[in-house]
C-alpha atoms as a PDB file:
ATOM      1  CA  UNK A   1     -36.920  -0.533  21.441  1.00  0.00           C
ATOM      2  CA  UNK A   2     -39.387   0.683  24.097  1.00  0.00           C
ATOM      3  CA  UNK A   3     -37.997   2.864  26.783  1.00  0.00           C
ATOM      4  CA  UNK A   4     -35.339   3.864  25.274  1.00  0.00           C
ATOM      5  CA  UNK A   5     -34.124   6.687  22.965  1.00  0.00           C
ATOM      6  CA  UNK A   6     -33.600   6.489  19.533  1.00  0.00           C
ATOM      7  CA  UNK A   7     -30.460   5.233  18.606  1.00  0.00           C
ATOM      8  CA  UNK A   8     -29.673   4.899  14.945  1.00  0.00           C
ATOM      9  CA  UNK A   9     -27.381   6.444  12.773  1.00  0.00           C
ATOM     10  CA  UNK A  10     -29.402   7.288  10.006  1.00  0.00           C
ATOM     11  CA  UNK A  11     -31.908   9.295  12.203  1.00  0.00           C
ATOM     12  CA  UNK A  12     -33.381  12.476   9.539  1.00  0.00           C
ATOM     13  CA  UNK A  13     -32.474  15.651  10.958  1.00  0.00           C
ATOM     14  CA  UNK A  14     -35.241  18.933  10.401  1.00  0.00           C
ATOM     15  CA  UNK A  15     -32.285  19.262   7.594  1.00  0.00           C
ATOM     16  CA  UNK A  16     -30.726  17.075   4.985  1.00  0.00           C
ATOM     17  CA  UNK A  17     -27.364  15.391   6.586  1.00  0.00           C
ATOM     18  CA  UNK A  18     -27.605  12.650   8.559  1.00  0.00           C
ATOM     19  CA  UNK A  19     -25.132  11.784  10.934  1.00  0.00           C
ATOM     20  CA  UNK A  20     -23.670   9.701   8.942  1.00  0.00           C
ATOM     21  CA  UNK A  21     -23.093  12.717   6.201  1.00  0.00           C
ATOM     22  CA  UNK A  22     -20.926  14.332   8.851  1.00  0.00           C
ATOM     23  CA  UNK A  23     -18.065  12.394   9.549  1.00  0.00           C
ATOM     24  CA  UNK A  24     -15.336  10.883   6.459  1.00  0.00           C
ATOM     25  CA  UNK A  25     -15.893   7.442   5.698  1.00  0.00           C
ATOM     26  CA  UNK A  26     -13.628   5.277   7.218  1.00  0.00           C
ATOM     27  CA  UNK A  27     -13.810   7.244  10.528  1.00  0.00           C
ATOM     28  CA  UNK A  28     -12.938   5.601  13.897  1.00  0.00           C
ATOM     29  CA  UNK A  29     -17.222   6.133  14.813  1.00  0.00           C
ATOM     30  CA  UNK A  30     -18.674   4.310  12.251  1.00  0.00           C
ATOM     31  CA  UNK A  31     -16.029   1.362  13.007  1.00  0.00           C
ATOM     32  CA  UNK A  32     -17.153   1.305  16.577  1.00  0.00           C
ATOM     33  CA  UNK A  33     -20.562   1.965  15.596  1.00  0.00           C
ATOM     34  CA  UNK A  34     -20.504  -1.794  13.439  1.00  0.00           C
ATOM     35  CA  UNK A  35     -18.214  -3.528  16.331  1.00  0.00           C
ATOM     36  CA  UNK A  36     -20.770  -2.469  18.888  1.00  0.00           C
ATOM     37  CA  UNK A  37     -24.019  -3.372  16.682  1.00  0.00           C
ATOM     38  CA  UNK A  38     -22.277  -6.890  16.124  1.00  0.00           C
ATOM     39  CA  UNK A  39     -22.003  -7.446  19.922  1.00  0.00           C
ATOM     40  CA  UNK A  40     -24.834  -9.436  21.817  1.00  0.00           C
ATOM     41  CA  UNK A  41     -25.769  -6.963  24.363  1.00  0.00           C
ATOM     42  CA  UNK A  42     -29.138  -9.049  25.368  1.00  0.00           C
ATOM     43  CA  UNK A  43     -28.493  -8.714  28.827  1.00  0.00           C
ATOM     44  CA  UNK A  44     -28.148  -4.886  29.187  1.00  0.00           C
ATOM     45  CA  UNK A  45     -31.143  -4.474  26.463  1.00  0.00           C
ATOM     46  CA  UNK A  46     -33.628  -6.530  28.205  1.00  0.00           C
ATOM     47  CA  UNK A  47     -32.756  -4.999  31.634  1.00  0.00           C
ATOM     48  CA  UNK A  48     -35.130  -1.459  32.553  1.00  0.00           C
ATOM     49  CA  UNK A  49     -33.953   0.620  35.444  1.00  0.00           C
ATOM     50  CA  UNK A  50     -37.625   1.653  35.847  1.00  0.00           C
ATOM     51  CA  UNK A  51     -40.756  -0.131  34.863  1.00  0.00           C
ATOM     52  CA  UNK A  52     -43.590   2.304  35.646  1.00  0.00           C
ATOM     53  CA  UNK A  53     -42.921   4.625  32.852  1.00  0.00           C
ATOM     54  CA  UNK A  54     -42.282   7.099  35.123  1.00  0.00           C
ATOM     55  CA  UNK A  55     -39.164   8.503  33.730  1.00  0.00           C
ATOM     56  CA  UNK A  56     -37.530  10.088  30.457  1.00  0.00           C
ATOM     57  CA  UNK A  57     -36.755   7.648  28.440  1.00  0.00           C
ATOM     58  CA  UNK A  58     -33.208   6.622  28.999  1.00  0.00           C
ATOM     59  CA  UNK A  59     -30.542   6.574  26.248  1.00  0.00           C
ATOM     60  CA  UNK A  60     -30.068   3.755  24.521  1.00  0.00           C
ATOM     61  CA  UNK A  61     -27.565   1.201  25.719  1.00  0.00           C
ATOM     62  CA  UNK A  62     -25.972   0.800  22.646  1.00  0.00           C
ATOM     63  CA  UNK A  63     -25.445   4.218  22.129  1.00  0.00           C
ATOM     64  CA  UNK A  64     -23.291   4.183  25.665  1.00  0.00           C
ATOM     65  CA  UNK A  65     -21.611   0.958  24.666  1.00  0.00           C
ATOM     66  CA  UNK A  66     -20.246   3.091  21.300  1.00  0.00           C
ATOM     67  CA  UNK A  67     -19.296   6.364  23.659  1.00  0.00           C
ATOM     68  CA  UNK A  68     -17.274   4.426  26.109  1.00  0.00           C
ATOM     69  CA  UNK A  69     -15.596   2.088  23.464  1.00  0.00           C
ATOM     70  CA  UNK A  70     -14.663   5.459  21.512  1.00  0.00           C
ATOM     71  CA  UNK A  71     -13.914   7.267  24.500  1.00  0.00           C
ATOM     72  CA  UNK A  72     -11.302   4.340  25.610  1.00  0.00           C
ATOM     73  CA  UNK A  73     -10.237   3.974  22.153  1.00  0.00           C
ATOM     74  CA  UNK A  74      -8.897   8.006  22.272  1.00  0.00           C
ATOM     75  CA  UNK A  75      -7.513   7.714  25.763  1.00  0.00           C
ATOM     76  CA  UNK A  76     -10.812   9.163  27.515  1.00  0.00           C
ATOM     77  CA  UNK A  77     -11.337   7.016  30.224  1.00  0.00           C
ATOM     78  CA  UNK A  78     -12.862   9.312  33.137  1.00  0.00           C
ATOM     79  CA  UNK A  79     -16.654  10.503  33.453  1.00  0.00           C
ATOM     80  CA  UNK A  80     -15.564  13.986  33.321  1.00  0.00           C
ATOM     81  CA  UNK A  81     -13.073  13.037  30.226  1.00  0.00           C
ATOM     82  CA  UNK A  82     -16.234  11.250  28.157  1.00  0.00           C
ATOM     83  CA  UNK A  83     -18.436  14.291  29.228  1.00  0.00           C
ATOM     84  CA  UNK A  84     -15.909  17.210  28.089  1.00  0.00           C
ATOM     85  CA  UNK A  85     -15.137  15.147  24.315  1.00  0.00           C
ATOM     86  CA  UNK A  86     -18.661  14.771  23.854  1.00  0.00           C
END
């Protein structure tokens, strides 16, 4: 999506792994990750912040949706918690 930064998993890395190669299958991520992607987050997608392209593009909505889910899910419920774990 335009604007925004990437956001998928399977992004190639300079290197082999993927993110995906990095954590066990099964892991409490990749659950979030599918619970997030099966949301309908229309409304936050199709809103910009800026639309004279004169920021960095922001990060990608659904890539905050699976931080704070995760970071609630572990008991991380504070900015400064989220920022710290990540």
């Amino acid at each position: 999506m335009k604007g925004f930064r990437p956001c998928d998993l399977d992004w190639p890395f300079l290197l082999p792994p993927s993110l995906q190669d990095w954590q066990p299958e099964g892991h409490l991520a990749s659950f979030i990750a599918t619970v997030v992607d099966a949301l309908d987050l229309s409304l936050v997608l199709d809103t910009r912040t800026r639309k004279d392209g004169r920021c960095k593009a922001a990060y990608h909505p659904i890539l905050l949706v699976r931080l704070l889910v995760c970071g609630y899910a572990l008991g991380k419920r504070s900015s400064c918690q989220l920022e710290r774990a990540t």
